[in-house]
N, C-alpha and C. Protein backbone atom coordinates (compact mmCIF):
# COMPACT_ATOMS: atom_id res chain seq x y z
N UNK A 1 46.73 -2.79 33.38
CA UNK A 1 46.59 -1.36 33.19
C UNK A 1 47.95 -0.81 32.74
N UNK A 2 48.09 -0.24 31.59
CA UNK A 2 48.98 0.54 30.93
C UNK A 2 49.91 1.70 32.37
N UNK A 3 51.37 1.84 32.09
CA UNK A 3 51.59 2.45 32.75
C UNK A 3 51.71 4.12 32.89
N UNK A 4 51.12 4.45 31.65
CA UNK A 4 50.50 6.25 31.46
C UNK A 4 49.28 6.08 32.46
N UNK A 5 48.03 5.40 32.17
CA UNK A 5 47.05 5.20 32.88
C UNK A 5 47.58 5.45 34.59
N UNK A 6 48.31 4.52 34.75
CA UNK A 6 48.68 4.10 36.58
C UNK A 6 48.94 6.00 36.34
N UNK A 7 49.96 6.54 35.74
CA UNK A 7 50.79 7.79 36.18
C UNK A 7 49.82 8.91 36.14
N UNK A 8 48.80 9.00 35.34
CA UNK A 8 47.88 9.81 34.63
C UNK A 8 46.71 10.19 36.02
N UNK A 9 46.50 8.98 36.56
CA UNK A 9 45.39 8.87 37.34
C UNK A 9 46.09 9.41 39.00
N UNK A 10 47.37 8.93 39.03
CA UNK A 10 47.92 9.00 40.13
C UNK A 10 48.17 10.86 39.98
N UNK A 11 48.42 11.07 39.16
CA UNK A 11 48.72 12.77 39.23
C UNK A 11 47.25 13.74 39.06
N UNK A 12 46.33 13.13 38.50
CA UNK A 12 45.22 13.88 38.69
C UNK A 12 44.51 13.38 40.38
N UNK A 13 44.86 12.77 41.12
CA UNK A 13 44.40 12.02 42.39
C UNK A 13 44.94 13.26 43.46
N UNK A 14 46.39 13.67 42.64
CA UNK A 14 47.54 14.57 43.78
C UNK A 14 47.02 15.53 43.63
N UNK A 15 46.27 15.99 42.34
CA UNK A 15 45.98 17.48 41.55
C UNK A 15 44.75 17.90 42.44
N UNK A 16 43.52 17.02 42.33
CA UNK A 16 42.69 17.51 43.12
C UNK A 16 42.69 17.62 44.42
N UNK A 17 43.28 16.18 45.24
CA UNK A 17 43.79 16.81 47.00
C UNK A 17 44.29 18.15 46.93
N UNK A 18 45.28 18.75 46.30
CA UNK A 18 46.38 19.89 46.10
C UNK A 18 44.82 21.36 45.75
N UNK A 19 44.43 20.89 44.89
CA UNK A 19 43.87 22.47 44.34
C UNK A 19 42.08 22.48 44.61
N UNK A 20 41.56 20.96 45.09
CA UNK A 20 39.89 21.07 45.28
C UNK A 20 39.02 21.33 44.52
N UNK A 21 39.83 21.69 42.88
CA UNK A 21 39.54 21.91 41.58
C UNK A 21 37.75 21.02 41.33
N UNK A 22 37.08 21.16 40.87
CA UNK A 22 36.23 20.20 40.02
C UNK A 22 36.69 19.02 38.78
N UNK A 23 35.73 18.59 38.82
CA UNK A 23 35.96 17.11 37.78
C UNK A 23 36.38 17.68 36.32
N UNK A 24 35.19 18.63 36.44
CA UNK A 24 35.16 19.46 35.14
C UNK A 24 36.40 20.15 34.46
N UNK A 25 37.13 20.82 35.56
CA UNK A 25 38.28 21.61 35.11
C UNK A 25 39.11 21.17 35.06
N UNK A 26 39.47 19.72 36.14
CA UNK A 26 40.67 19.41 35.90
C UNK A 26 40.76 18.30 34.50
N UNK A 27 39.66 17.78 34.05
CA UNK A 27 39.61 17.50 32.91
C UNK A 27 39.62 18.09 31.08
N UNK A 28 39.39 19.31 31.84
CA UNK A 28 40.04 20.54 30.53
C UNK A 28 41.45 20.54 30.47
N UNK A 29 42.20 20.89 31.74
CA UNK A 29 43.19 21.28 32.50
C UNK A 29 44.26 19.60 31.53
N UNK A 30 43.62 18.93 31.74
CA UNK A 30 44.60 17.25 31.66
C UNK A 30 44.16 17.37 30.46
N UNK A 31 43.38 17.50 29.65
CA UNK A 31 43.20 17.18 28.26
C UNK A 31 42.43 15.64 27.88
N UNK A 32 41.54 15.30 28.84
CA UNK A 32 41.12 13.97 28.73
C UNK A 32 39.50 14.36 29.22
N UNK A 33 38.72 13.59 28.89
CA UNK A 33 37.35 13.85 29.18
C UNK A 33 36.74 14.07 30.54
N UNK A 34 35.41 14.34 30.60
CA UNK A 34 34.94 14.17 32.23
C UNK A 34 34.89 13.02 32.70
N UNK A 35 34.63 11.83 31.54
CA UNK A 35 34.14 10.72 32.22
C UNK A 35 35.61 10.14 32.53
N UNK A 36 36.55 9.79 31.90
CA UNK A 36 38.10 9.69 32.45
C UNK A 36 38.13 9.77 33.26
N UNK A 37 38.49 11.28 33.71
CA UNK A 37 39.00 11.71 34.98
C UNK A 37 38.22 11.10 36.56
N UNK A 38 36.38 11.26 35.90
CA UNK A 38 35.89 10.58 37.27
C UNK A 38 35.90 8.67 37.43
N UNK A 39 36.08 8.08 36.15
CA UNK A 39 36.54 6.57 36.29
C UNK A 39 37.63 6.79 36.60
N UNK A 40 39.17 6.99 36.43
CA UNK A 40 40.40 7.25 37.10
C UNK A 40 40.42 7.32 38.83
N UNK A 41 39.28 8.77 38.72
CA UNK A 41 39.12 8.66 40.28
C UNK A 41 38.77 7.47 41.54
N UNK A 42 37.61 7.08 40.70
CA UNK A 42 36.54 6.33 41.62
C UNK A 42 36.87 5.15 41.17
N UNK A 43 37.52 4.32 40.21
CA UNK A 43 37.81 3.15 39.86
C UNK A 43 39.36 2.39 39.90
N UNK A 44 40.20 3.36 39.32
CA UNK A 44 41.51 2.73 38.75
C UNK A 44 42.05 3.71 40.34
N UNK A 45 42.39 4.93 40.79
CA UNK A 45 42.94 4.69 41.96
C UNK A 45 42.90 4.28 43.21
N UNK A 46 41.29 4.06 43.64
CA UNK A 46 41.61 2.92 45.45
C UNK A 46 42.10 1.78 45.04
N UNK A 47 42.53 1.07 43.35
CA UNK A 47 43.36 -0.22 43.33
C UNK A 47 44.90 0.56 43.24
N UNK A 48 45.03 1.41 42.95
CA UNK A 48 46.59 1.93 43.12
C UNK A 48 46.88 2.23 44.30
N UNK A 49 46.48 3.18 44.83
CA UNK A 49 47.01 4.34 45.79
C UNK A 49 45.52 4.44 47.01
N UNK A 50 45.02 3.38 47.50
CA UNK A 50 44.17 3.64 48.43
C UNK A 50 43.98 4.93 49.27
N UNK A 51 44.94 4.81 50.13
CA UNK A 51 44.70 6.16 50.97
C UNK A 51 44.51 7.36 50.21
N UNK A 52 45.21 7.62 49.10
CA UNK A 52 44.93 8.82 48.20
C UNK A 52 43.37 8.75 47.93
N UNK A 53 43.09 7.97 47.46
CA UNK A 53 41.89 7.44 46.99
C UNK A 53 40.73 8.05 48.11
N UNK A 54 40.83 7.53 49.27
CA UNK A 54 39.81 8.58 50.50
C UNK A 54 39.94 10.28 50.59
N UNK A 55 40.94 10.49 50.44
CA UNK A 55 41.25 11.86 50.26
C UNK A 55 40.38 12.60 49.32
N UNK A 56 40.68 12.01 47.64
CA UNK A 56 40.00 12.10 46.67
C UNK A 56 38.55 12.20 46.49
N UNK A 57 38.09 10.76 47.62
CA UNK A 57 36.53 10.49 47.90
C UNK A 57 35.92 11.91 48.29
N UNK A 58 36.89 12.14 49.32
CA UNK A 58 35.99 13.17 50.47
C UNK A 58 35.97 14.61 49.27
N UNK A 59 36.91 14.62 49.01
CA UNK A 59 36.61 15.89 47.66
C UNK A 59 35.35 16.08 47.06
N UNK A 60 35.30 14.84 46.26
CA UNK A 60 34.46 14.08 45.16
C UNK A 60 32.91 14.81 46.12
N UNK A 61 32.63 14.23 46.88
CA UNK A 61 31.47 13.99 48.00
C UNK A 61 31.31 15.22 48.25
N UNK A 62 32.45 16.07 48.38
CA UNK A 62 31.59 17.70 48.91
C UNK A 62 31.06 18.16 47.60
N UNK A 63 31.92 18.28 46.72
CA UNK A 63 31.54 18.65 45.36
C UNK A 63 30.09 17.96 44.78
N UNK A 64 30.08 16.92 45.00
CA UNK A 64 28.49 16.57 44.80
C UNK A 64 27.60 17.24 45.90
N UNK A 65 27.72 17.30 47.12
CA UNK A 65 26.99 17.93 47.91
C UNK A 65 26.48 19.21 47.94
N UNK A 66 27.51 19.94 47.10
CA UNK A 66 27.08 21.28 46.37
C UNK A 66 26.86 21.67 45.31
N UNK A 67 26.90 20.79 44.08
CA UNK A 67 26.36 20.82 43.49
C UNK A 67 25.09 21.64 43.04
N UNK A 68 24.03 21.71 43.62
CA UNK A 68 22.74 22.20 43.31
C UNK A 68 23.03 23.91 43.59
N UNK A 69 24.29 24.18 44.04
CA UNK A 69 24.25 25.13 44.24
C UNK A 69 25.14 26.00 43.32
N UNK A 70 25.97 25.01 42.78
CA UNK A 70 27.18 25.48 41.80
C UNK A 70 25.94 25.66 40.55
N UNK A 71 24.83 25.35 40.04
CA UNK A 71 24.30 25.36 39.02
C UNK A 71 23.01 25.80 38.90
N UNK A 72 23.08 26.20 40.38
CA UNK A 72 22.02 27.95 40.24
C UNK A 72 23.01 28.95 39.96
N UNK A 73 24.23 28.75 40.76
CA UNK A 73 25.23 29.80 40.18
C UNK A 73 25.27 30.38 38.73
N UNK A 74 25.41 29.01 38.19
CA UNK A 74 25.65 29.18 36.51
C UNK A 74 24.90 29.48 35.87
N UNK A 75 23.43 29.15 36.51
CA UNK A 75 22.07 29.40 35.54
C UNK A 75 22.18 31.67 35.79
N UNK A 76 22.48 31.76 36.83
CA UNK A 76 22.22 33.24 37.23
C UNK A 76 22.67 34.22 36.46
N UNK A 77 24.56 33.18 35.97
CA UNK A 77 25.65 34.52 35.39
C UNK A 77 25.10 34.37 34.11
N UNK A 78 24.73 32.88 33.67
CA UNK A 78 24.12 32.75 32.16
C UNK A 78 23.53 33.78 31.68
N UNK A 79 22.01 34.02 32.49
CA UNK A 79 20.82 34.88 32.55
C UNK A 79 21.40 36.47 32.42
N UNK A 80 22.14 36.60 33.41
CA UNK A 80 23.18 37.96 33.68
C UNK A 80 23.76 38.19 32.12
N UNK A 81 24.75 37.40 31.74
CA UNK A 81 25.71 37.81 30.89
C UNK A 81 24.14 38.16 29.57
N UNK A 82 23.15 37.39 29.64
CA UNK A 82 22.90 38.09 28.73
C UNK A 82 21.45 38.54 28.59
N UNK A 83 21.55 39.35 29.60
CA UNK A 83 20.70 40.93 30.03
C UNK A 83 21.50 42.07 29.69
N UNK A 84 22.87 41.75 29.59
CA UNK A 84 23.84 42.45 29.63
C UNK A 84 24.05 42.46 27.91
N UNK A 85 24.62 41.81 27.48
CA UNK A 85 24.49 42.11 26.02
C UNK A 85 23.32 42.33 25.10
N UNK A 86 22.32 42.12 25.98
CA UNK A 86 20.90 42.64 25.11
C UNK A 86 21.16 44.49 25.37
N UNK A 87 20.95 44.61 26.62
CA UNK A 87 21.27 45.95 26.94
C UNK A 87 22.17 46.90 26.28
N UNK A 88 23.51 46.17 25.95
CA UNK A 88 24.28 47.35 25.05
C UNK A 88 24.12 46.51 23.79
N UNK A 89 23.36 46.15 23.01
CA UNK A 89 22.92 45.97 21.80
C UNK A 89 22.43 47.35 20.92
């Protein structure tokens, strides 16, 4: 493994313990894809940095656990934002 990879993965590992961010953002945020950031997570750091790596898990795991709820969210403001621009049309 390249040593950007080891540094790349190890600082997005610190990023999400630190901010609880999503997969999603912090992969805007880094400039590298979704699927990256969650192979980085779940693959390339419990061989680096184990204990980080559980930290990371338990993140990972709530964020899926809510899930279904983050994307009624989104379906709502979707719907919202545009009731709203039909309206002042």
């Amino acid at each position: 493994m390249h040593d950007y990879i080891k540094e790349r993965t190890i600082k997005i590992g610190k990023y999400i313990v630190e901010t609880r961010k999503t997969v999603r953002v912090i992969a805007k945020e880094f400039g590298v894809s979704k699927s990256t950031v969650h192979k980085d997570l779940t693959e390339r750091l419990p061989e680096i940095n184990p204990e980080l790596a559980k930290e990371v898990k338990k993140i990972l795991e709530y964020h899926k656990s809510i899930r279904h709820l983050r994307g009624g969210e989104a379906t709502k403001r979707k719907y919202r934002e545009r009731s709203t621009t039909k309206a002042g049309s």
